[in-house]
N, C-alpha and C. Protein backbone atom coordinates (compact mmCIF):
# COMPACT_ATOMS: atom_id res chain seq x y z
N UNK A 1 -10.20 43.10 -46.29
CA UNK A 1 -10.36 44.55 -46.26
C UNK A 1 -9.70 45.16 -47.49
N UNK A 2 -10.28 45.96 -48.30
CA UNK A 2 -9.83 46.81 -49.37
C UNK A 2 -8.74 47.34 -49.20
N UNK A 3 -8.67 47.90 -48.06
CA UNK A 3 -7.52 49.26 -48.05
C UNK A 3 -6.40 48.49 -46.52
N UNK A 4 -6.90 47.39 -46.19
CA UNK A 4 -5.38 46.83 -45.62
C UNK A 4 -4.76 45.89 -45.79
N UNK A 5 -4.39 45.18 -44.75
CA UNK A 5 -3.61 43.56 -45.20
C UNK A 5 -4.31 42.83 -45.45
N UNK A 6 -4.57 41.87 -46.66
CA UNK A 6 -4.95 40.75 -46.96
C UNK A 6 -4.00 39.70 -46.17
N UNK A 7 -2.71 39.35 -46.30
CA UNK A 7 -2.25 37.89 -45.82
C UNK A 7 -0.64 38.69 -45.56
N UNK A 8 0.38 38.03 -44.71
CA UNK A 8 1.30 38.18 -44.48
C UNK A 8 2.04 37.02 -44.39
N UNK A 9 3.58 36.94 -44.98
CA UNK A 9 4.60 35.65 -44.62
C UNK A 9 5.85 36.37 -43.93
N UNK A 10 6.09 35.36 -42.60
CA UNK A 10 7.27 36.06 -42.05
C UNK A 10 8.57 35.15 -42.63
N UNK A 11 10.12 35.26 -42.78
CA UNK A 11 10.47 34.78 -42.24
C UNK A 11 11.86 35.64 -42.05
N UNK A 12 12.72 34.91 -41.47
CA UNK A 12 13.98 35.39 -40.25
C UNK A 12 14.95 34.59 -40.87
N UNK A 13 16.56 35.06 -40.80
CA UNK A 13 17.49 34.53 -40.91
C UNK A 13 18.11 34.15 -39.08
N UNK A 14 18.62 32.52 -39.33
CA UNK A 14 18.50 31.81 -38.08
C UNK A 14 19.74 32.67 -37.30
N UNK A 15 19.74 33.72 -36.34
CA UNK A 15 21.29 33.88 -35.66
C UNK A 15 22.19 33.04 -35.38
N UNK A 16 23.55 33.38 -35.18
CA UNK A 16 24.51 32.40 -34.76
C UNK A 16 25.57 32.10 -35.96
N UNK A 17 26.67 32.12 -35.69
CA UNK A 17 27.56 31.64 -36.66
C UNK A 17 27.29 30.30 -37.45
N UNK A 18 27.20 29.56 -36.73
CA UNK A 18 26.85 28.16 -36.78
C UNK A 18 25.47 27.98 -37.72
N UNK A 19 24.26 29.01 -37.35
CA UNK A 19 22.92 28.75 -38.65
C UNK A 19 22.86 29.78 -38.90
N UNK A 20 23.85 30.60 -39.75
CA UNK A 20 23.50 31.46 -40.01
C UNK A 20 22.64 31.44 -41.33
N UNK A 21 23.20 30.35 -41.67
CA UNK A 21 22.75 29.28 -43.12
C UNK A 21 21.05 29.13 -43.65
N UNK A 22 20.74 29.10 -42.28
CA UNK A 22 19.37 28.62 -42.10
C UNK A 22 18.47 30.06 -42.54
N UNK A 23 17.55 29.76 -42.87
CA UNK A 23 16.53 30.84 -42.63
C UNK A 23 14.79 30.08 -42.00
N UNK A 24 14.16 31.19 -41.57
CA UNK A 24 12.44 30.64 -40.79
C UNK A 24 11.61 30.92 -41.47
N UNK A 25 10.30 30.15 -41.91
CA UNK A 25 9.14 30.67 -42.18
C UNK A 25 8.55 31.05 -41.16
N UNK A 26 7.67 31.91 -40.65
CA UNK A 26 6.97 32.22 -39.98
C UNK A 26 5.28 32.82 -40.43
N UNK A 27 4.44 32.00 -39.56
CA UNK A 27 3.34 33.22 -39.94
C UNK A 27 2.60 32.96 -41.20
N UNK A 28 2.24 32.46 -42.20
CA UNK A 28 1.47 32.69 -43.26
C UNK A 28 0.42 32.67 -42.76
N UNK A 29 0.27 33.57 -43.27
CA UNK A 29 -1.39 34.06 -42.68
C UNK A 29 -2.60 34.59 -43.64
N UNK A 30 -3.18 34.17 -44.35
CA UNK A 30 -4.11 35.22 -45.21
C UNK A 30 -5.91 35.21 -44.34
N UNK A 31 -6.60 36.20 -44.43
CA UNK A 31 -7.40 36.56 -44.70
C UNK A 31 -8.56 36.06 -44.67
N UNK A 32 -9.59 35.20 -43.98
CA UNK A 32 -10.42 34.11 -44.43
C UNK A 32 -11.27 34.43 -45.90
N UNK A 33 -11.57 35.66 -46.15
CA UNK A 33 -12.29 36.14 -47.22
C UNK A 33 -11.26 36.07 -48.65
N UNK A 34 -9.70 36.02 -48.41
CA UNK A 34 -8.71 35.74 -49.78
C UNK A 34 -8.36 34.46 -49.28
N UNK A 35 -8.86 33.79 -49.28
CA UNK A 35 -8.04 32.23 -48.93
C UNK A 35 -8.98 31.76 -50.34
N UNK A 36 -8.22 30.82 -51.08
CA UNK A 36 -8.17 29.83 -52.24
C UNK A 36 -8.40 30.69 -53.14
N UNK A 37 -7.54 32.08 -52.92
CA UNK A 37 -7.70 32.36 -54.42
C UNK A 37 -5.86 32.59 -55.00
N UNK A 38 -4.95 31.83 -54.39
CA UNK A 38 -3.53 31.73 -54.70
C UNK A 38 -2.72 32.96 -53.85
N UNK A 39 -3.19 33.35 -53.04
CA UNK A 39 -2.65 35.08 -51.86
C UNK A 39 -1.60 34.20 -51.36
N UNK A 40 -1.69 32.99 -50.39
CA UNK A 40 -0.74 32.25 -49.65
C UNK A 40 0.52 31.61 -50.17
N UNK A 41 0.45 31.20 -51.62
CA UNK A 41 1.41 30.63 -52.56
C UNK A 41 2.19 31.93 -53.21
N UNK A 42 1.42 32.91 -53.28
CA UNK A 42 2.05 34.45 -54.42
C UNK A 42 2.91 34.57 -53.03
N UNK A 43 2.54 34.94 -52.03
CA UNK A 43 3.35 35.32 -50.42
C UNK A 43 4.52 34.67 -50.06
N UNK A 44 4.62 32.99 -50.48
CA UNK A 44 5.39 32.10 -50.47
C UNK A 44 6.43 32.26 -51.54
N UNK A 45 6.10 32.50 -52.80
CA UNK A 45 7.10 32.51 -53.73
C UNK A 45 7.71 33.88 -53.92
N UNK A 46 7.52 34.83 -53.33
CA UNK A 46 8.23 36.41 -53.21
C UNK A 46 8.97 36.05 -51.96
N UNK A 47 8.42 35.61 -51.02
CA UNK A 47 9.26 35.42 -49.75
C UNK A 47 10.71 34.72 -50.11
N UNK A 48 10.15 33.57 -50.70
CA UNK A 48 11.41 33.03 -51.17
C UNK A 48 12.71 33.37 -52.12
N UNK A 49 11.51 34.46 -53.00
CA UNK A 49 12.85 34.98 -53.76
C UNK A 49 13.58 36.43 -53.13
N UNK A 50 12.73 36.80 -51.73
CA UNK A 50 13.39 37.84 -51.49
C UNK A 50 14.54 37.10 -50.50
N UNK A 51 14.51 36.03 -50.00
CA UNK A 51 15.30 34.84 -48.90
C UNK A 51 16.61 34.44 -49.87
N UNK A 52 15.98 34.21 -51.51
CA UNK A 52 17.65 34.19 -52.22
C UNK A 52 18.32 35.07 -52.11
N UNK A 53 18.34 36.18 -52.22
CA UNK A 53 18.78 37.50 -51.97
C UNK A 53 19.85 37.69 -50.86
N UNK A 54 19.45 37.10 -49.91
CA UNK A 54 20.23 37.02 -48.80
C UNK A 54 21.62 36.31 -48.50
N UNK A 55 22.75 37.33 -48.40
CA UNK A 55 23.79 36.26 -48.76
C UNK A 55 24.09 35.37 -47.69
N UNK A 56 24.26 33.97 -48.43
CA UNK A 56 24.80 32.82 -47.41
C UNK A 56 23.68 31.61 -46.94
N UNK A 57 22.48 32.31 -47.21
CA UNK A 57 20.96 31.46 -46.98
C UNK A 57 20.99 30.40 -47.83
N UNK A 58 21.05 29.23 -47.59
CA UNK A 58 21.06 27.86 -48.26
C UNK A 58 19.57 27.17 -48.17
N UNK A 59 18.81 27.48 -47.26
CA UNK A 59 17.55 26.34 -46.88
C UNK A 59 16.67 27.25 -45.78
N UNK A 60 15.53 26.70 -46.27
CA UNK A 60 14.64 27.39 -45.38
C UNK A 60 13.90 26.37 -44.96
N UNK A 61 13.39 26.89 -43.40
CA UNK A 61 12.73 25.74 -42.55
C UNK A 61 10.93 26.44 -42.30
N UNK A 62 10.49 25.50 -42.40
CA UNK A 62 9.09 26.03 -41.06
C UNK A 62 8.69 24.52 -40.56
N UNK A 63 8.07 25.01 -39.45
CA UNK A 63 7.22 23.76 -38.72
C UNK A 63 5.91 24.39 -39.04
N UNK A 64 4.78 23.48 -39.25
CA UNK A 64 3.84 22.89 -39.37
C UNK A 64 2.92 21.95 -38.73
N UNK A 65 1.90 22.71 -38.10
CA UNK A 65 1.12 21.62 -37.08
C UNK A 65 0.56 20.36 -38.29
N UNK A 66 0.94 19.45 -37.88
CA UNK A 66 0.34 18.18 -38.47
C UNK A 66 -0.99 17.92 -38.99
N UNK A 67 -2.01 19.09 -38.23
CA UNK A 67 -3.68 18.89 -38.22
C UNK A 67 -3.33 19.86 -39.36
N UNK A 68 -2.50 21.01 -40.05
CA UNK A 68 -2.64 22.19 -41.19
C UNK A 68 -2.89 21.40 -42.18
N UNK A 69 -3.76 20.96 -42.80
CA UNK A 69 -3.39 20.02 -44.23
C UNK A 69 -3.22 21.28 -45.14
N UNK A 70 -4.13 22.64 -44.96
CA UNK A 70 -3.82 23.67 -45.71
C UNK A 70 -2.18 24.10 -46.01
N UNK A 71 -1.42 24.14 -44.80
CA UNK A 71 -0.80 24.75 -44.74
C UNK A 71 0.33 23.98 -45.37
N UNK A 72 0.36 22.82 -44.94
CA UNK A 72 1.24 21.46 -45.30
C UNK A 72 1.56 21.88 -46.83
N UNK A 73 0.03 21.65 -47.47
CA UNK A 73 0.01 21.77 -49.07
C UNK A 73 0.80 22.98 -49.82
N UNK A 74 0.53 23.87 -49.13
CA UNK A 74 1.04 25.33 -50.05
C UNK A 74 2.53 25.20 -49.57
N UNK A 75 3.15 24.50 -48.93
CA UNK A 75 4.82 24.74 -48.72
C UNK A 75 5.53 23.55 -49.54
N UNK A 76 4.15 22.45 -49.54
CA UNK A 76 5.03 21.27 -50.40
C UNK A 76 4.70 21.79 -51.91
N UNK A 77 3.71 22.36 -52.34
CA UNK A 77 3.65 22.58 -53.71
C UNK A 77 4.66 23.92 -54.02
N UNK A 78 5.17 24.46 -53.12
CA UNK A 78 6.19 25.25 -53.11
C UNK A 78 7.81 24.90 -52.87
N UNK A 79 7.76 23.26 -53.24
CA UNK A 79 9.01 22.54 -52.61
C UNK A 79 9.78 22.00 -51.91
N UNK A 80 9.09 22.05 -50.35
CA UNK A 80 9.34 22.00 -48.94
C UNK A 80 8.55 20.45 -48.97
N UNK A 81 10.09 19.76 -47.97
CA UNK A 81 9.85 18.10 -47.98
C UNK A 81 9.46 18.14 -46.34
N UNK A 82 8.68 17.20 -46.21
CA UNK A 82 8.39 17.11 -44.39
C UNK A 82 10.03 15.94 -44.22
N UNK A 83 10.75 16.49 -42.78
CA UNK A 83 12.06 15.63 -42.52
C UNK A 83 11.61 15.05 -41.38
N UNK A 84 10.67 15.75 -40.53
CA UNK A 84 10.87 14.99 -39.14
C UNK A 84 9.56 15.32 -38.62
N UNK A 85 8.90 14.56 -37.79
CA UNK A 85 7.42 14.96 -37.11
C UNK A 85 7.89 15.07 -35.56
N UNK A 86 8.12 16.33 -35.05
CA UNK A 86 8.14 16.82 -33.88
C UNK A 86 7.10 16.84 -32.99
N UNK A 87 7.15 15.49 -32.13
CA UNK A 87 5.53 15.36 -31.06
C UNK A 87 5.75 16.53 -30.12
N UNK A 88 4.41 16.70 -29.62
CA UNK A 88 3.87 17.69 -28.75
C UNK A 88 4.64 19.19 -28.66
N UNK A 89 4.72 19.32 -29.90
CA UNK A 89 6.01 20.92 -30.17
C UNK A 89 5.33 22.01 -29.96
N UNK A 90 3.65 22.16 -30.03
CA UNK A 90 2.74 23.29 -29.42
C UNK A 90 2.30 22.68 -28.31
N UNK A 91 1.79 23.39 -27.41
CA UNK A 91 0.80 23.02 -26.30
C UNK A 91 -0.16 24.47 -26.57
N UNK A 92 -1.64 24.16 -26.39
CA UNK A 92 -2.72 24.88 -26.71
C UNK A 92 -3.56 24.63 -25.49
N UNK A 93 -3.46 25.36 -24.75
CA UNK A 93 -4.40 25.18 -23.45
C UNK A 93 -3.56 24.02 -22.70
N UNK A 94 -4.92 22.84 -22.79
CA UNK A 94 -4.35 21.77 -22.64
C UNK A 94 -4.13 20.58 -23.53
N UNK A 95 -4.06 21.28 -24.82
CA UNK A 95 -3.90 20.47 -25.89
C UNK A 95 -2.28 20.50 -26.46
N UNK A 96 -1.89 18.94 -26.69
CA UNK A 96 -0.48 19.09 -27.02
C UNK A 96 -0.37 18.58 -28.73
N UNK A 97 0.34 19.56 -29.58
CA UNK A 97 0.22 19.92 -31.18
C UNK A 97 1.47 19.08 -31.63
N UNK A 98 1.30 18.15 -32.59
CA UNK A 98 2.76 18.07 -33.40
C UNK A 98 2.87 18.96 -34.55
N UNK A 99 3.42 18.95 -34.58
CA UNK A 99 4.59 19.74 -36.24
C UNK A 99 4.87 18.83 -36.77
N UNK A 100 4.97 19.25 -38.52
CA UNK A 100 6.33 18.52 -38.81
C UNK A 100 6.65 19.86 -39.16
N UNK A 101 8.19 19.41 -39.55
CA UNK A 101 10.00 20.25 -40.29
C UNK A 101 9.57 19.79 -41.07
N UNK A 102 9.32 20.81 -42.17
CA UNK A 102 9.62 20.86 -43.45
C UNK A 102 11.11 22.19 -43.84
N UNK A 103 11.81 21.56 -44.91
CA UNK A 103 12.98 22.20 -45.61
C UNK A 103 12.81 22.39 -46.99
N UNK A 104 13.61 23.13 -47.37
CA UNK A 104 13.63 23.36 -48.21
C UNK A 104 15.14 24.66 -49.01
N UNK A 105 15.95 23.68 -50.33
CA UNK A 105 17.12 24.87 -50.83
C UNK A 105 16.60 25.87 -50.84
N UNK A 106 17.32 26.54 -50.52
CA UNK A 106 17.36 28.54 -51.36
C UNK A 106 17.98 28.13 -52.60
N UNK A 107 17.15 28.52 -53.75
CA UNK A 107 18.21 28.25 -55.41
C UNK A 107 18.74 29.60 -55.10
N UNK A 108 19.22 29.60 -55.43
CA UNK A 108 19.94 30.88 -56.11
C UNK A 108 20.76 31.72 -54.91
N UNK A 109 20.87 31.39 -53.82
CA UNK A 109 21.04 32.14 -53.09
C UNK A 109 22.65 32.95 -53.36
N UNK A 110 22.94 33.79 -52.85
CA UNK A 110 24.39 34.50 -53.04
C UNK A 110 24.81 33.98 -52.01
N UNK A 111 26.02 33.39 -52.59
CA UNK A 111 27.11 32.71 -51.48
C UNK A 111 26.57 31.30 -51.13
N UNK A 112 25.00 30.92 -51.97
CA UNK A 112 24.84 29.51 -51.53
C UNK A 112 25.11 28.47 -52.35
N UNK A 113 24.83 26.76 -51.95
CA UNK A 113 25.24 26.25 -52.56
C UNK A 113 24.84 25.48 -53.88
N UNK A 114 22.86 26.17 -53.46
CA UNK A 114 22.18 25.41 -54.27
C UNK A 114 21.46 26.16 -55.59
């Protein structure tokens, strides 16, 4: 649509003393009509530099259904290593989804380490 959202990236700093460290991807989402023209990667790399910003943010996480090969791609060409494959972490009806954890440093973050 011209005049609204093309694509959106969420993410969240993790609560808790303990992760506060952490931050979430959430959500990338674009558009079926802006998909492969770089909307999902531009979304990814502002997200991230608005996530350095944040003081104390060291690493950012998202899960990833295993079947995303889309999605997989634009977080690893953005730096994000898969650590762990989390079985049946969605359920869809009656369908059960793995993830993987992918991570990834915050450079620059204020107050971080990387």
């Amino acid at each position: 649509d011209e005049q609204g959202w093309i694509g959106l990236c969420g993410f969240f700093r993790q609560p808790g003393a303990s992760t506060r460290h952490l931050g979430w991807f959430w959500g990338l989402n674009v558009l079926p009509s802006w998909r492969r023209r770089g909307v999902a990667g531009a979304l990814l790399q502002a997200a991230l530099h608005n996530a350095s910003t944040i003081p104390d943010i060291v690493q950012a996480q998202v899960r990833i259904a295993t079947d995303n090969a889309a999605g997989r791609r634009t977080f690893e060409q953005a730096g994000f290593t898969q650590v762990a494959v989390l079985p049946r972490a969605l359920r869809i009806g009656s369908t059960d989804v793995d993830e993987g954890l992918f991570i990834r440093p915050i450079a620059g973050s204020i107050g971080g380490s990387s």
